[in-house]
Structures are given as C-alpha cells and as structure tokens.
C-alpha atoms as a PDB file:
ATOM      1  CA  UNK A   1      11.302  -7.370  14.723  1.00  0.00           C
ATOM      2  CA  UNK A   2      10.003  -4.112  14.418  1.00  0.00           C
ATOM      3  CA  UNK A   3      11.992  -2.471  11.591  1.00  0.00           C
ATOM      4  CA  UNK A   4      10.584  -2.054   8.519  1.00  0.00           C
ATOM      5  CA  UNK A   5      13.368  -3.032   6.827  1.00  0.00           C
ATOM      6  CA  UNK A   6      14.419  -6.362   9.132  1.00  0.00           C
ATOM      7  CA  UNK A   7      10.880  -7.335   8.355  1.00  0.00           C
ATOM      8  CA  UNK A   8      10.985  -6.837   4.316  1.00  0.00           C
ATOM      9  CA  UNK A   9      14.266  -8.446   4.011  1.00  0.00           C
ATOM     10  CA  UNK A  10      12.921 -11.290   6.153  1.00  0.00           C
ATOM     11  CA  UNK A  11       9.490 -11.439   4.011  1.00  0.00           C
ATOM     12  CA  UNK A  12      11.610 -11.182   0.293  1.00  0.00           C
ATOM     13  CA  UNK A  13      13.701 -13.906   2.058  1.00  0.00           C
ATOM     14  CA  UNK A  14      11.013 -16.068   2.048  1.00  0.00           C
ATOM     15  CA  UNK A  15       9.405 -15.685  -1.305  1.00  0.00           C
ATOM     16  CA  UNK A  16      12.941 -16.250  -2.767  1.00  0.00           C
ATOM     17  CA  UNK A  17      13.434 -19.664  -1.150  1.00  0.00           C
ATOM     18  CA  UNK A  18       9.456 -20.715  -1.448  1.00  0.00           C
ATOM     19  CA  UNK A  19       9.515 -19.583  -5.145  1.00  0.00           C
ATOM     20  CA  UNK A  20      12.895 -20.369  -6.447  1.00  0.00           C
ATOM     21  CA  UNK A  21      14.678 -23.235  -4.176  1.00  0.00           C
ATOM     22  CA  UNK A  22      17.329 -23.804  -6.725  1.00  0.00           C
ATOM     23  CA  UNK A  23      18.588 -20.466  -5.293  1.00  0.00           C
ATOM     24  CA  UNK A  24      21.062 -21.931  -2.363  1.00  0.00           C
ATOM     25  CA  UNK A  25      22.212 -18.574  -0.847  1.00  0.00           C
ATOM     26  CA  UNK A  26      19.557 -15.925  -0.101  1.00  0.00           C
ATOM     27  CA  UNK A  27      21.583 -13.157   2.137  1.00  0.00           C
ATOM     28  CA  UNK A  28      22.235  -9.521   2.926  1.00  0.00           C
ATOM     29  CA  UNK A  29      24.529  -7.735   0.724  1.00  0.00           C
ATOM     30  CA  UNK A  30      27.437  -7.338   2.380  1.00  0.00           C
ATOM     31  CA  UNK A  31      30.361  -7.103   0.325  1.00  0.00           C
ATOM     32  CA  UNK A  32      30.726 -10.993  -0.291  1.00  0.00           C
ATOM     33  CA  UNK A  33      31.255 -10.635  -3.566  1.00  0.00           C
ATOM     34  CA  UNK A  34      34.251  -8.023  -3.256  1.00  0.00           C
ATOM     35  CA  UNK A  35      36.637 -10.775  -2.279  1.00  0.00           C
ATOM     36  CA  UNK A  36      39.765 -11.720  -4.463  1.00  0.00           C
ATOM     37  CA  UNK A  37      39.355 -15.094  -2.851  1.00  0.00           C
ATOM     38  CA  UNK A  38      35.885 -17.506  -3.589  1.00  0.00           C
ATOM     39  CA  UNK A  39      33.280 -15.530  -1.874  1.00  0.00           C
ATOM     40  CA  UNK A  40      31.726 -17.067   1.095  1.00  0.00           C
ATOM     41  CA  UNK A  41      28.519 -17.816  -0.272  1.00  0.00           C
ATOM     42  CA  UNK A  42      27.151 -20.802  -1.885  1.00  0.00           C
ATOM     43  CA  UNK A  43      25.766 -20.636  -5.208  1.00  0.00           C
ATOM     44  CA  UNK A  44      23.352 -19.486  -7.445  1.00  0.00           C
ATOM     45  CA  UNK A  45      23.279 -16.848  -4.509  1.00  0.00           C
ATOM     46  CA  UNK A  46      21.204 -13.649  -4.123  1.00  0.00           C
ATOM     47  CA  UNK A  47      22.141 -10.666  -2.021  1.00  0.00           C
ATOM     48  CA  UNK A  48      19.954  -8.572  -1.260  1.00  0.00           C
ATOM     49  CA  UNK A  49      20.387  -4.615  -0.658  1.00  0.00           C
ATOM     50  CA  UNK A  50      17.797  -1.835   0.018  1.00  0.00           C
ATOM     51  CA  UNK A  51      19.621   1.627  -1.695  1.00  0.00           C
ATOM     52  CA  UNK A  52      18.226   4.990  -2.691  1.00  0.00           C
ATOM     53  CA  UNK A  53      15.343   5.001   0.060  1.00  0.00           C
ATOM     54  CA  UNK A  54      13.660   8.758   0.601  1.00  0.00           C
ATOM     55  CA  UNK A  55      11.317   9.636   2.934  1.00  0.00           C
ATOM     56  CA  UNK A  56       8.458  11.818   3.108  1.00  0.00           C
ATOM     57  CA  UNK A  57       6.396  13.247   6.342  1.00  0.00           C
ATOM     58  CA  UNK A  58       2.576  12.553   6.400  1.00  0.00           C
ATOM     59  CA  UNK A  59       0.219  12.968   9.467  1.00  0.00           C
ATOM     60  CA  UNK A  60       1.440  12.514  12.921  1.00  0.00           C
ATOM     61  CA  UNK A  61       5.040  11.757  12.284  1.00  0.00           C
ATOM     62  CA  UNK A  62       4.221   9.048  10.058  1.00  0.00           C
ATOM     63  CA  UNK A  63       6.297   9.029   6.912  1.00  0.00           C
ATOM     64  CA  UNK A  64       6.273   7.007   3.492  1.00  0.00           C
ATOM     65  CA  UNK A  65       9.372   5.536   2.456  1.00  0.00           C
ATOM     66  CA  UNK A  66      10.323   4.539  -1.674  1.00  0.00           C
ATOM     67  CA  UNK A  67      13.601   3.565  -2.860  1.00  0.00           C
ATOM     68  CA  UNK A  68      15.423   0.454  -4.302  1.00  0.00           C
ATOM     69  CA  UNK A  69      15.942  -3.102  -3.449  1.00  0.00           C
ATOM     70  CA  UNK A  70      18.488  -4.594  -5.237  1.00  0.00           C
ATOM     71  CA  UNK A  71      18.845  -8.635  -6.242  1.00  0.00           C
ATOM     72  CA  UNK A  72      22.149  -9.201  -6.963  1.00  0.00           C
ATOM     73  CA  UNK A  73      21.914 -13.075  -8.491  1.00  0.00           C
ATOM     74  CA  UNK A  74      25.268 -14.431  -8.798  1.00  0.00           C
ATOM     75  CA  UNK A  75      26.746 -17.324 -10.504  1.00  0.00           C
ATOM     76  CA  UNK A  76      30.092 -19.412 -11.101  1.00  0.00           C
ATOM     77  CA  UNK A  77      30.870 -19.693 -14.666  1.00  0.00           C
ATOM     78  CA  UNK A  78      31.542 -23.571 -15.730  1.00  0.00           C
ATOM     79  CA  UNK A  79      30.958 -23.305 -19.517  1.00  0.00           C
ATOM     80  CA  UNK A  80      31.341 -21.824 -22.841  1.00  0.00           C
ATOM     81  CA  UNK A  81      28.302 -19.949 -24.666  1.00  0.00           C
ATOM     82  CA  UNK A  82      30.001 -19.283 -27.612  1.00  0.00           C
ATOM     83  CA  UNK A  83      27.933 -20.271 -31.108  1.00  0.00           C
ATOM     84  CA  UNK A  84      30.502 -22.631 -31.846  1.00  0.00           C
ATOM     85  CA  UNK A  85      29.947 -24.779 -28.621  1.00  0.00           C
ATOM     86  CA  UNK A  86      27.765 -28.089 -28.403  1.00  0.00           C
ATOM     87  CA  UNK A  87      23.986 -26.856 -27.690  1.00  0.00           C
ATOM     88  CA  UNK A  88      23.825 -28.766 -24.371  1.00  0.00           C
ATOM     89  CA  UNK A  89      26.902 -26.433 -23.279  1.00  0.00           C
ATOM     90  CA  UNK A  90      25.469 -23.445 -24.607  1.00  0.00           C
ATOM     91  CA  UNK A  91      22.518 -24.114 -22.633  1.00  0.00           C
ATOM     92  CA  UNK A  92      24.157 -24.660 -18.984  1.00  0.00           C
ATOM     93  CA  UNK A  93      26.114 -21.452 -19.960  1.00  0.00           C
ATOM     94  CA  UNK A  94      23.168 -19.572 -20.220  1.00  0.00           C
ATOM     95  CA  UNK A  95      21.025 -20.817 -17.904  1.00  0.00           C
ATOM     96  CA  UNK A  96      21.493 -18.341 -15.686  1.00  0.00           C
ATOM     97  CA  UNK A  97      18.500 -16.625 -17.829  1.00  0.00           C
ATOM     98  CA  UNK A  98      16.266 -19.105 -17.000  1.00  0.00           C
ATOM     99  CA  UNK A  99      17.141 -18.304 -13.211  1.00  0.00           C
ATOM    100  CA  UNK A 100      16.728 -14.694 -13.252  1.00  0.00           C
ATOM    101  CA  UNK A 101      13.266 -15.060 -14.954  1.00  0.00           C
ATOM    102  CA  UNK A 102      12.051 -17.351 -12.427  1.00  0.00           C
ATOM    103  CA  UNK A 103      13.361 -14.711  -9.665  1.00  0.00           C
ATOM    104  CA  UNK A 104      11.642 -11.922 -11.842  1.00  0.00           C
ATOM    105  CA  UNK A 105       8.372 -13.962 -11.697  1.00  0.00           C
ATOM    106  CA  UNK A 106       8.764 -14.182  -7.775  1.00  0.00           C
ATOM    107  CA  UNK A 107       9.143 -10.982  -7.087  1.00  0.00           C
ATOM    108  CA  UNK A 108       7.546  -8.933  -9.777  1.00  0.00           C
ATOM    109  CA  UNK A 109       4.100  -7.753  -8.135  1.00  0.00           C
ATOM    110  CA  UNK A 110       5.180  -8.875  -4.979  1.00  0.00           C
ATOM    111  CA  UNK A 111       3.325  -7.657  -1.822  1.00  0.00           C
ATOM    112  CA  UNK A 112       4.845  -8.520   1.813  1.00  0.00           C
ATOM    113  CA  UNK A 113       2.033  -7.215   3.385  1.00  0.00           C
ATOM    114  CA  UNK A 114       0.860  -4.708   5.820  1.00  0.00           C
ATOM    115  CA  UNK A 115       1.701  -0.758   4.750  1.00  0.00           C
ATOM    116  CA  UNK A 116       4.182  -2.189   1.859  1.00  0.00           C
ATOM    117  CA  UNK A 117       3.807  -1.631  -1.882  1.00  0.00           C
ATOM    118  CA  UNK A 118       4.007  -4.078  -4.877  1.00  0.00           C
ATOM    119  CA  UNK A 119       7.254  -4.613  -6.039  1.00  0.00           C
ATOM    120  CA  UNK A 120       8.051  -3.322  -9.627  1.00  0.00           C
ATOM    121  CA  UNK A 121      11.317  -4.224 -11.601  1.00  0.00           C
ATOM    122  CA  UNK A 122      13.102  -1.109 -13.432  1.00  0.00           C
ATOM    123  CA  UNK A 123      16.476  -2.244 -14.396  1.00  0.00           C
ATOM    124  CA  UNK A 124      18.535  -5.346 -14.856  1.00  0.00           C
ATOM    125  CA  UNK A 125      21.932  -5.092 -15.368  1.00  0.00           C
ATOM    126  CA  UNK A 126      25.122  -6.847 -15.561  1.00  0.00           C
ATOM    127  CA  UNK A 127      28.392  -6.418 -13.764  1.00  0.00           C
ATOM    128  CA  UNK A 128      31.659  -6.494 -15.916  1.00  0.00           C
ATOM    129  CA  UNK A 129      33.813  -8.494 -13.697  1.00  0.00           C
ATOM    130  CA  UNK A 130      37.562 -10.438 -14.261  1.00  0.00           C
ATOM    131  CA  UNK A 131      36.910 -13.518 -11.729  1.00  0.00           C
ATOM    132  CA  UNK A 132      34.558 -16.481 -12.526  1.00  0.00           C
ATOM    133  CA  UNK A 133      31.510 -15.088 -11.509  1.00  0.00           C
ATOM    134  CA  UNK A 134      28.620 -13.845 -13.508  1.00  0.00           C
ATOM    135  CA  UNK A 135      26.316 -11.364 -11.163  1.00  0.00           C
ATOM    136  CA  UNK A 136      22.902  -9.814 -12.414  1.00  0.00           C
ATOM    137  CA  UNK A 137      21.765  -6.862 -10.875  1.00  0.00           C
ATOM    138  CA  UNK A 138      17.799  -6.650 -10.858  1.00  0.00           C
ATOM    139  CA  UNK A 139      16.459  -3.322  -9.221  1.00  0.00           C
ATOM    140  CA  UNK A 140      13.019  -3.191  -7.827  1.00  0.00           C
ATOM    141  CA  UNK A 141      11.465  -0.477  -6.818  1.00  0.00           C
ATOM    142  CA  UNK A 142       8.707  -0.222  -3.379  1.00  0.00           C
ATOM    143  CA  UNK A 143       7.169   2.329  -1.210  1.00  0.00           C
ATOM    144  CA  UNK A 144       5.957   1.665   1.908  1.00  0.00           C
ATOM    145  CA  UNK A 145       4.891   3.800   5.270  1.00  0.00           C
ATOM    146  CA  UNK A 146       6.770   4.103   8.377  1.00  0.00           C
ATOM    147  CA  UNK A 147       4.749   3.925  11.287  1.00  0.00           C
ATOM    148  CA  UNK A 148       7.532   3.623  13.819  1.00  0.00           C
ATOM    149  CA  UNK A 149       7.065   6.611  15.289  1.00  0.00           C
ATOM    150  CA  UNK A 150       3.572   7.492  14.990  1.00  0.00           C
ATOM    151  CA  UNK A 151       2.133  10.410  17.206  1.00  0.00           C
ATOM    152  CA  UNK A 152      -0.233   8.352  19.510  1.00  0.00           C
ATOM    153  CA  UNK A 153      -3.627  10.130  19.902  1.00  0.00           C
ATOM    154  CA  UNK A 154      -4.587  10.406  23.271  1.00  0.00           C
ATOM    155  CA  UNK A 155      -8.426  12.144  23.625  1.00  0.00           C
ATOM    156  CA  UNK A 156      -9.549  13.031  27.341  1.00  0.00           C
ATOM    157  CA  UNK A 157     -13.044  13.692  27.775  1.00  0.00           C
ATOM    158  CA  UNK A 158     -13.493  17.270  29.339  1.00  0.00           C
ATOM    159  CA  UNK A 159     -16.271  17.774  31.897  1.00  0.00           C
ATOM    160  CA  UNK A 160     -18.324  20.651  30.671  1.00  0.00           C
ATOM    161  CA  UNK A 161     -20.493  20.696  34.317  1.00  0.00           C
ATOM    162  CA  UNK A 162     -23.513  20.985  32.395  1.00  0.00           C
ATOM    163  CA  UNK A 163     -26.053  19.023  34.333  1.00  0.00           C
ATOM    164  CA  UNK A 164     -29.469  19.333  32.655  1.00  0.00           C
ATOM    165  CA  UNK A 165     -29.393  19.205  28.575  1.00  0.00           C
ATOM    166  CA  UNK A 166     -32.615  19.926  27.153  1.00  0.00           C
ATOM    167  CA  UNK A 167     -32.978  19.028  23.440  1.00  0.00           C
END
C-alpha cells in the first residue's frame, strides 16, 4: 500500500486487535451504524474514521498532514445501570467504561511508525441515540508527512574541462 492513510488505518488496526481482543469488529467507518435495522457489525465494534485532515507544503512538494481520527466504540445495551439495580447488573451496564479505557491505553501515545506522530486523545463523547446501541466517540489527534509526491533530486556532475588543478 502506499497511501498514507491505507497504511495508518491498517497499523491502528492492528494495535486495536493486539491490545484489546475483546474488541470483535475493528472496521472503516462507513455508515454501519446509520441503519434502522441491526448494523452489520459484530460487537463491541470500533469504526474507525480519519476527519478534519489539513495539509501544509514543506520542501520539494512534501507536505505535513494533522487532523482527526475518530474511534467510534459501539455497544448493544443488555442491562440496566440505574442505582436501584443489583451491583452485578450495574456493572455489565457499565462496562463499556472499562472498554474504552483499555482502547484509550492502546492508542494514547501511539506511534505507527515511519513519518507519523504520537497519537493524542482530545475529546470523548457520546452519541444520543433511540436504538439499543451505546457508541463513544474518542477523537485523536496525529500529524504526519506526506512524502507521496516528493520532488526527486537528480544532481549531474558538470564537466568544467579543467585539466590541471594546482592547489
């Protein structure tokens, strides 16, 4: 792959499922959870989605890129977290928390390598929603630089036709 992109999705992809493996769906955002039928994911889930991204020009048509990556980490709702419920329901309603801290501790700091940043969380967030689904939102942001279409330096060494130097 040579997108910068394809290669960071591929790389959080695989920090998700080495770091959290209770996580059963790690895919591209792409609307699944729009549906007024049962999304087609499996869950927990995570969808990932890079938003926001500008880009700046350095040297020889290279450019640096920052924006957003956003986690959204989805749930179905099976219990009751109400103060009035038994504490072993309370707990499997809100263990979603648990979840999104292990996620946070995955890919807070995270580096996937080459010309990309750290990642650094700045907002978490949750959707109001009338189905059975709880979804987080966890923005990250990341800068990285673009190489793809580098100026490539070619130098030619010039004859000058001087045949004696004397130093």
């Amino acid at each position: 792959m040579n997108s910068s992109f394809a290669n960071l999705f591929v790389a959080l992809q695989l920090q998700i499922h080495a770091k959290v493996p209770t996580i059963v769906t790690i895919d591209q955002d792409l609307g699944q959870l729009k549906s007024t039928i049962r999304p087609a994911v499996s869950f927990p889930c995570v969808l990932i989605d890079f938003e926001d991204f500008k880009f700046e020009n350095l040297s020889n048509n290279v450019q640096i890129a920052t924006g957003i990556i956003v986690f959204k980490l989805c749930f179905e709702v099976k219990s009751n977290s109400s103060f009035s419920s038994p504490s072993g329901i309370i707990e499997q309603a809100i263990g979603f928390y648990d979840l999104e801290w292990q996620l946070h501790k995955a890919l807070q700091n995270y580096n996937a390598g080459n010309s990309y940043g750290n990642l650094c969380r700045i907002t978490a967030l949750t959707q109001h929603r009338t189905d059975n689904y709880r979804v987080r939102e966890i923005r990250y942001c990341i800068s990285f630089d673009d190489y793809s279409t580098k100026n490539e330096l070619t130098l030619k060494l010039v004859s000058l036709g001087i045949s004696d130097v004397m130093v």
